[in-house]
Protein backbone atom coordinates (compact mmCIF):
# COMPACT_ATOMS: atom_id res chain seq x y z
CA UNK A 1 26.05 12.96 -8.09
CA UNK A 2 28.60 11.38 -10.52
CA UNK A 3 27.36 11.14 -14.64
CA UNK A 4 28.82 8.02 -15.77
CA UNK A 5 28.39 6.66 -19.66
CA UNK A 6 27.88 3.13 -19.80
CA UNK A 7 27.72 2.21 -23.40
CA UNK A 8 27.33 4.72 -26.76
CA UNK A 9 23.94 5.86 -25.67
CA UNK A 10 23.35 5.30 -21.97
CA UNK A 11 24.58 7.16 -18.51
CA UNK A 12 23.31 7.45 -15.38
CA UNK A 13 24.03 9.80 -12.73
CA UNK A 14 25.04 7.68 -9.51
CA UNK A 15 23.53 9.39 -6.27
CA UNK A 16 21.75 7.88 -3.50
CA UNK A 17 19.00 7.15 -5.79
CA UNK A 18 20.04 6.40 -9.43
CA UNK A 19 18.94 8.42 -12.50
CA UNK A 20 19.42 6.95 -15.86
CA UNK A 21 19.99 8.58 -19.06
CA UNK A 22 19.69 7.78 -22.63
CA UNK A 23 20.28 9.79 -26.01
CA UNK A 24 19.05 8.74 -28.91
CA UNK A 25 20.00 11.55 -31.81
CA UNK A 26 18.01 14.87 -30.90
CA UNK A 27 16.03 13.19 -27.88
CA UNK A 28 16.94 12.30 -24.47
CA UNK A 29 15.06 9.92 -21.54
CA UNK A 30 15.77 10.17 -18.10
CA UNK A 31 15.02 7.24 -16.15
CA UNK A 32 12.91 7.87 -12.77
CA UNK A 33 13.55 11.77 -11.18
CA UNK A 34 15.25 11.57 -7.79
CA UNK A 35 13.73 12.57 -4.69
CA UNK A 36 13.61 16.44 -4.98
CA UNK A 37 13.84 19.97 -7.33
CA UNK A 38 17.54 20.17 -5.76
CA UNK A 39 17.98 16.93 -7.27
CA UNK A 40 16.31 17.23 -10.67
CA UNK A 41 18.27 20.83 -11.06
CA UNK A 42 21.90 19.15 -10.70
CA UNK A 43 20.75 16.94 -13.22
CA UNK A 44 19.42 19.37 -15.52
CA UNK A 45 22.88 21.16 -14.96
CA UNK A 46 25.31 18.64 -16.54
CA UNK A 47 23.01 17.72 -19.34
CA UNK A 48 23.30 21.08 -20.10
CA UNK A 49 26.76 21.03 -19.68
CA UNK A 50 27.34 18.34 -21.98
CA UNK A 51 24.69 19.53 -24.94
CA UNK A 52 22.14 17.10 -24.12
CA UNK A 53 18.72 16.91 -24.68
CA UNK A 54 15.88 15.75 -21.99
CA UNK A 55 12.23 15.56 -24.45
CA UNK A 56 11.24 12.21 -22.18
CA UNK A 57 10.43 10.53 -19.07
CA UNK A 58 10.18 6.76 -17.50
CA UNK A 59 9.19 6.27 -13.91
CA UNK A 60 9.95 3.00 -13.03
CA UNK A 61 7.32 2.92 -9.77
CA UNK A 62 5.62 5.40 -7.65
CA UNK A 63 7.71 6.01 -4.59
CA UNK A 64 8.35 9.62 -3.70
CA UNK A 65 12.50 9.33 -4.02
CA UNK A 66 11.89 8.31 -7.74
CA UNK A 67 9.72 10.54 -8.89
CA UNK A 68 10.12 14.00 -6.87
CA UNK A 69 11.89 15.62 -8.93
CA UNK A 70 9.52 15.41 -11.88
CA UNK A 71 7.22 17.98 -11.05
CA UNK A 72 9.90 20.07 -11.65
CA UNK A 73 11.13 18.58 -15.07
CA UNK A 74 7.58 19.49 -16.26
CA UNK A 75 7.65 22.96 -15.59
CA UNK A 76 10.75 23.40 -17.22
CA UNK A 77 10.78 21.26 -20.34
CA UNK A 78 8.25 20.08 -22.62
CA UNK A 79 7.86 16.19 -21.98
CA UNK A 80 6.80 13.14 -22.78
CA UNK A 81 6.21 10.93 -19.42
CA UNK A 82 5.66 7.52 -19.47
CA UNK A 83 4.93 5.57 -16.41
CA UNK A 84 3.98 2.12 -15.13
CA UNK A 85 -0.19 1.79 -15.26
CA UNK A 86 -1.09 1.20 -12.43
CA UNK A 87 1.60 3.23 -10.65
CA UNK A 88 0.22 6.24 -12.80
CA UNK A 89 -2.75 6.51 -10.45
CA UNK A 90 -0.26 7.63 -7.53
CA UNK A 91 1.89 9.52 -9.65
CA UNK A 92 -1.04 11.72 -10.50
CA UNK A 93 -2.74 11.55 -7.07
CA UNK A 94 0.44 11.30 -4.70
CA UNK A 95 -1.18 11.33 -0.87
CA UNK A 96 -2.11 7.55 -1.48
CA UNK A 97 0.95 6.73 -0.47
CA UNK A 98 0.99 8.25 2.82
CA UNK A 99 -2.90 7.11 2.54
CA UNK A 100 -2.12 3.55 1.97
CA UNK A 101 0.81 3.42 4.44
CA UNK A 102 -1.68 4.49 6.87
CA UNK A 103 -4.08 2.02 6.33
CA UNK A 104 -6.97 4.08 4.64
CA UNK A 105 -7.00 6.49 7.46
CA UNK A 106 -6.71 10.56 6.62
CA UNK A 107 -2.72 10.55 6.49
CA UNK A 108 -1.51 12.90 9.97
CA UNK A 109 0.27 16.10 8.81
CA UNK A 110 3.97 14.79 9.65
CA UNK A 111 3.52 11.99 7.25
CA UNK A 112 3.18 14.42 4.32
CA UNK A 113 7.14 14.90 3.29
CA UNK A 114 8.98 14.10 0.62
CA UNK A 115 9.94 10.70 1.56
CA UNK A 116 6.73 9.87 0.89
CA UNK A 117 4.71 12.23 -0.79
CA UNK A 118 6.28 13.82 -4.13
CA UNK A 119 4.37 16.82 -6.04
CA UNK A 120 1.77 15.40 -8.52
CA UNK A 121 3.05 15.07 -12.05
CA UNK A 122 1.41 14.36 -15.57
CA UNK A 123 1.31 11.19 -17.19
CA UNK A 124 0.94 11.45 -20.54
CA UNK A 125 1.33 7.18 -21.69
CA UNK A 126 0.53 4.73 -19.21
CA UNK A 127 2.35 1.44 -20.53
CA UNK A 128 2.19 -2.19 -19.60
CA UNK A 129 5.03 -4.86 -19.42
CA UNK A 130 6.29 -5.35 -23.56
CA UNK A 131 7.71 -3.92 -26.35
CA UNK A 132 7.41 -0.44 -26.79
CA UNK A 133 8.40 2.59 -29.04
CA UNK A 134 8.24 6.35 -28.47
CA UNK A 135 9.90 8.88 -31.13
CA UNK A 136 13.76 7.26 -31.41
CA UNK A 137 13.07 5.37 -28.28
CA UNK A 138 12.85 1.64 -28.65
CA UNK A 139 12.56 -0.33 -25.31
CA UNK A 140 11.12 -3.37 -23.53
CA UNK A 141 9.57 -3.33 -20.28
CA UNK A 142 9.75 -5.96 -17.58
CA UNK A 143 7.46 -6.08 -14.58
CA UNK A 144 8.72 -6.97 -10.92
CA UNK A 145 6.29 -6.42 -8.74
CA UNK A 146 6.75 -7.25 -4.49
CA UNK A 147 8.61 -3.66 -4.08
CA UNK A 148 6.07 -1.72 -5.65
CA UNK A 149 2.71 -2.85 -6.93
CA UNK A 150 3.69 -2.56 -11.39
CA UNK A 151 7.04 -1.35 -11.10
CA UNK A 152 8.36 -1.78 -14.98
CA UNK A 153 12.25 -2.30 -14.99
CA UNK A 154 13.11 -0.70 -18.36
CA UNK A 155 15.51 -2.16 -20.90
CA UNK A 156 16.87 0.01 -23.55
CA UNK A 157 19.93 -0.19 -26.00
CA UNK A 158 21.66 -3.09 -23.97
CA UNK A 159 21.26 -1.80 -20.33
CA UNK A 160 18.84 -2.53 -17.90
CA UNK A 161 17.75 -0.07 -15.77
CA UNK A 162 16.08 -2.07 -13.20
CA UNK A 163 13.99 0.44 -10.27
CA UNK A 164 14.19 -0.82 -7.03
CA UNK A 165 13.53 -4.79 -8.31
CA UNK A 166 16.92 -5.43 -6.13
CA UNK A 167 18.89 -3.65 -3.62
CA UNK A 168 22.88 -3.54 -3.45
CA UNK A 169 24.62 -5.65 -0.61
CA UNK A 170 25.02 -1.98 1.07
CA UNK A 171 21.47 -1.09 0.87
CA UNK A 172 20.46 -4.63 2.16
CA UNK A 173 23.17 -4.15 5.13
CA UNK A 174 21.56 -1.10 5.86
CA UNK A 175 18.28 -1.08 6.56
CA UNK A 176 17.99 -4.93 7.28
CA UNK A 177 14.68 -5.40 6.28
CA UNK A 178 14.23 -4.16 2.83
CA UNK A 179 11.30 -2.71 2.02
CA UNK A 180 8.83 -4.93 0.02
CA UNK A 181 4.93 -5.34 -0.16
CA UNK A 182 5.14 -8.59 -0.28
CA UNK A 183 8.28 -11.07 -0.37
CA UNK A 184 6.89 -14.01 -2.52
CA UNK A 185 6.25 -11.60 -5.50
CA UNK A 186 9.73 -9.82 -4.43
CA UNK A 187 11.26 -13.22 -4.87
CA UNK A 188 9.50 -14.17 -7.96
CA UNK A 189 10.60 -11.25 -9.74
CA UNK A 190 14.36 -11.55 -8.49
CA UNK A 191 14.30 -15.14 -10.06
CA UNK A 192 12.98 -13.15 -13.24
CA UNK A 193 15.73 -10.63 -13.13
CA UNK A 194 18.05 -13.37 -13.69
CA UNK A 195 16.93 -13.85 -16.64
CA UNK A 196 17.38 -11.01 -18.25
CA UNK A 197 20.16 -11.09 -20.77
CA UNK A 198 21.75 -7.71 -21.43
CA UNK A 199 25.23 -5.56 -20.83
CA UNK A 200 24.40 -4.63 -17.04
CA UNK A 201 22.05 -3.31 -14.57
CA UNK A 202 21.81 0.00 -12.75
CA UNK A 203 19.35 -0.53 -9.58
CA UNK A 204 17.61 2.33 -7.93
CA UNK A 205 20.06 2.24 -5.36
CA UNK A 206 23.51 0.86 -6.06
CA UNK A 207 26.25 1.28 -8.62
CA UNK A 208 26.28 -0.21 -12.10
CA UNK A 209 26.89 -3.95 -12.65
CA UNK A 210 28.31 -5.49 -15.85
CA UNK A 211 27.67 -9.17 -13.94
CA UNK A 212 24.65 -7.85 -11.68
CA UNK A 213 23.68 -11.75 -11.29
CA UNK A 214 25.72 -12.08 -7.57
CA UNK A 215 23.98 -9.02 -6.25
CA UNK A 216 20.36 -10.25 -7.66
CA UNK A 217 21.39 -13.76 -5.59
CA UNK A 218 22.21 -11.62 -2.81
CA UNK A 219 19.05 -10.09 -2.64
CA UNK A 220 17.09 -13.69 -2.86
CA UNK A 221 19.27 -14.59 -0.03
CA UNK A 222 18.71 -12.04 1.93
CA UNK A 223 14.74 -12.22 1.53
CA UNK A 224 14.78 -16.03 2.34
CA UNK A 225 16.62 -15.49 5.34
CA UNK A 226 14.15 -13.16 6.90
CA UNK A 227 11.20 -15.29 5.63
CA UNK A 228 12.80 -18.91 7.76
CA UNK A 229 13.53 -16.39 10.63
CA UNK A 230 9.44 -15.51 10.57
CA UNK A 231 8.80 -18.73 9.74
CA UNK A 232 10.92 -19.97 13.07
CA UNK A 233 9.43 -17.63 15.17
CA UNK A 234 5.99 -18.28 14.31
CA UNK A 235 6.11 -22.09 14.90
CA UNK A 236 7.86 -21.28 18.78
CA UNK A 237 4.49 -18.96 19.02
CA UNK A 238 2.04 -22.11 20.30
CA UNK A 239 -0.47 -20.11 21.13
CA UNK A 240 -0.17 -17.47 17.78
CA UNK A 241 1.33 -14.48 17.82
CA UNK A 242 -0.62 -10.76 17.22
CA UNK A 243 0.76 -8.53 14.33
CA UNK A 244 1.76 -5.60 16.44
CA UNK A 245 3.97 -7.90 18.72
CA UNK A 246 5.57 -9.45 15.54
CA UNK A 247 5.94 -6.22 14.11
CA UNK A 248 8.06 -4.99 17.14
CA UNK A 249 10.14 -8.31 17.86
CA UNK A 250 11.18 -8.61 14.06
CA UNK A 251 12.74 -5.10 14.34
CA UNK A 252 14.24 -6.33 17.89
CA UNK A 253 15.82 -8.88 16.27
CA UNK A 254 17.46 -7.52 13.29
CA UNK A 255 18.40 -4.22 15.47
CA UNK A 256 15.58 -1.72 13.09
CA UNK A 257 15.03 1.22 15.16
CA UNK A 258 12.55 3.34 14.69
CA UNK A 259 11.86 6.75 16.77
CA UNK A 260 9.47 8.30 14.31
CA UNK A 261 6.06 7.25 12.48
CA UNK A 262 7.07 7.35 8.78
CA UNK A 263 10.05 4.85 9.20
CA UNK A 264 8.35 2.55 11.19
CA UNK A 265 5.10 2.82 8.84
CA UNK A 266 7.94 1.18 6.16
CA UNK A 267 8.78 -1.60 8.46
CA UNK A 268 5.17 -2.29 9.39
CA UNK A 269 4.84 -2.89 5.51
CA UNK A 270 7.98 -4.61 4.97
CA UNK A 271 7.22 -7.25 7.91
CA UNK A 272 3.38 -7.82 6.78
CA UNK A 273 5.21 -8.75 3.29
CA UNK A 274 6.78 -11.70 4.58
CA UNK A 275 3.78 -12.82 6.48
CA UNK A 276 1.75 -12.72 3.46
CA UNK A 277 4.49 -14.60 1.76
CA UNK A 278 4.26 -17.83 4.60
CA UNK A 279 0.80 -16.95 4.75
CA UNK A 280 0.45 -18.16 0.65
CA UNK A 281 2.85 -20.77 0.74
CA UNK A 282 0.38 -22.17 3.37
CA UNK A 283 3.02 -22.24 6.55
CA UNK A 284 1.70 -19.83 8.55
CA UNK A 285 -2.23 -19.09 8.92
CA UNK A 286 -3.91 -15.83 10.14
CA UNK A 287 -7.18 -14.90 12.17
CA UNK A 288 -8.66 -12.82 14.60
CA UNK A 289 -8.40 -13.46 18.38
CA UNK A 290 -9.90 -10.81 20.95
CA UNK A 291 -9.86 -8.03 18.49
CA UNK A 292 -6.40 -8.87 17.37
CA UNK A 293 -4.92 -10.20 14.14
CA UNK A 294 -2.85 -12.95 15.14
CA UNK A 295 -0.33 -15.89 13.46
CA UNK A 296 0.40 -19.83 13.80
CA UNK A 297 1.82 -22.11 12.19
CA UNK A 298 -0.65 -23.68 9.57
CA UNK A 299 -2.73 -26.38 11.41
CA UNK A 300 -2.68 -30.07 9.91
């Protein structure tokens, strides 16, 4: 975990998920909480080190590797946390994300882990996308839904600190088929991104980018591919194609292995996110054939 300053009053501590930082006189915001307490104590560790305050935190969105370390913040420090509104409801109830990756069904014991179940945490201002202001804090918000439901990217004294609204090239390469809830949203918001005027971006996951505009196109390039590659499929699929069997020959296809239920829980998401996206641009339709939810290609 390397702390790197970026302009007079922002850092962020690059790991393999992204903390920001910003001091404003005799306050300090971290941005989102890593994944864990071993996290959130190396963090706590070089402010220290340094003389610098923490008084506030912004979660971007509710996934577990953002926010599990801020149930240990809490205890420690006296806080202000301010989260996305919607998002707040998980943050303060965290087993509806194993709960909605499950499909409504009692989450089974092995899908209660960190990856996707942090430790509930207070919210004390629920905040919408805008102009906001807390203490010496002055920010905007920008919302990007398609990876999480009303994940805010934040934008604070020059430097946008953008959640998990893109993915570097290396995080793409890597797991093939991002996770998204749904890709038309994703896409949307990417196109948004773009226009965002400031001194860089830090993503979730990634390293700082003065010029973060190539990695954003990246990203819409990446989701479009996978979206004419479903689209393809579907149309050879004359007489439809079930969910589970798409599901399974997506993965196939882009070499996604999965051995274990949480991971492929991810990719069952991730792959009904570009159906829905074909499904509302009216390319693909969707009904139920001998107990089975099924795809074609949109009839004429």
């Amino acid at each position: 975990m390397k702390f790197t300053q970026l302009n007079q009053t922002c850092y962020y501590f690059d790991a393999a998920v992204n903390i920001g930082y910003v001091h404003q006189k005799d306050k300090g915001m971290l941005i989102d909480a890593g994944i864990d307490d071993s996290a959130m104590r190396k963090v706590l560790k070089e402010l220290k080190a340094n003389d610098l305050p923490v008084t506030h935190l912004f979660i971007t969105h509710a996934h577990a590797d953002h926010y599990g370390g801020a149930h240990f913040l809490q205890k420690r420090h006296t806080i202000t946390t301010i989260a996305p509104k919607f998002e707040t409801a998980i943050l303060q109830n965290p087993t509806i994300e194993p709960l909605y990756l499950f499909q409504g069904n009692d989450p089974l014991p092995e899908l209660h882990n960190k990856f996707l179940e942090g430790k509930a945490i207070q919210v004390d201002e629920a905040i919408d996308e805008g102009q906001h202001n807390f203490n010496e804090f002055s920010f905007n918000t920008h919302l990007l839904p398609g990876h999480s439901y009303h994940q805010l990217a934040i934008e604070i004294n020059g430097i946008l600190f953008a959640g998990d609204s893109y993915f570097s090239e290396e995080q793409l390469d890597k797991h093939k088929i991002p996770y998204i809830t749904d890709a038309d949203l994703t896409i949307q918001s990417l196109h948004k991104l773009s226009e965002i005027s400031c001194e860089g971006a830090v993503p979730g996951h990634g390293v700082f980018e003065a010029d973060f505009l190539p990695t954003v196109q990246k990203n819409i390039e990446c989701h479009e591919k996978l979206l004419k590659w479903l689209d393809d499929y579907i149309n050879i699929a004359k007489s439809g194609v079930s969910h589970e069997t798409v599901i399974s020959d997506m993965c196939d296809h882009f070499n996604v292995e999965n051995t274990l239920l949480s991971p492929w829980l991810l990719y069952r998401t991730a792959v009904t996110a570009y159906l829905i996206a074909l499904i509302k641009q009216e390319k693909v339709e969707h009904y139920i054939e001998k107990n089975k939810w099924k795809f074609r290609k949109k009839q004429a």
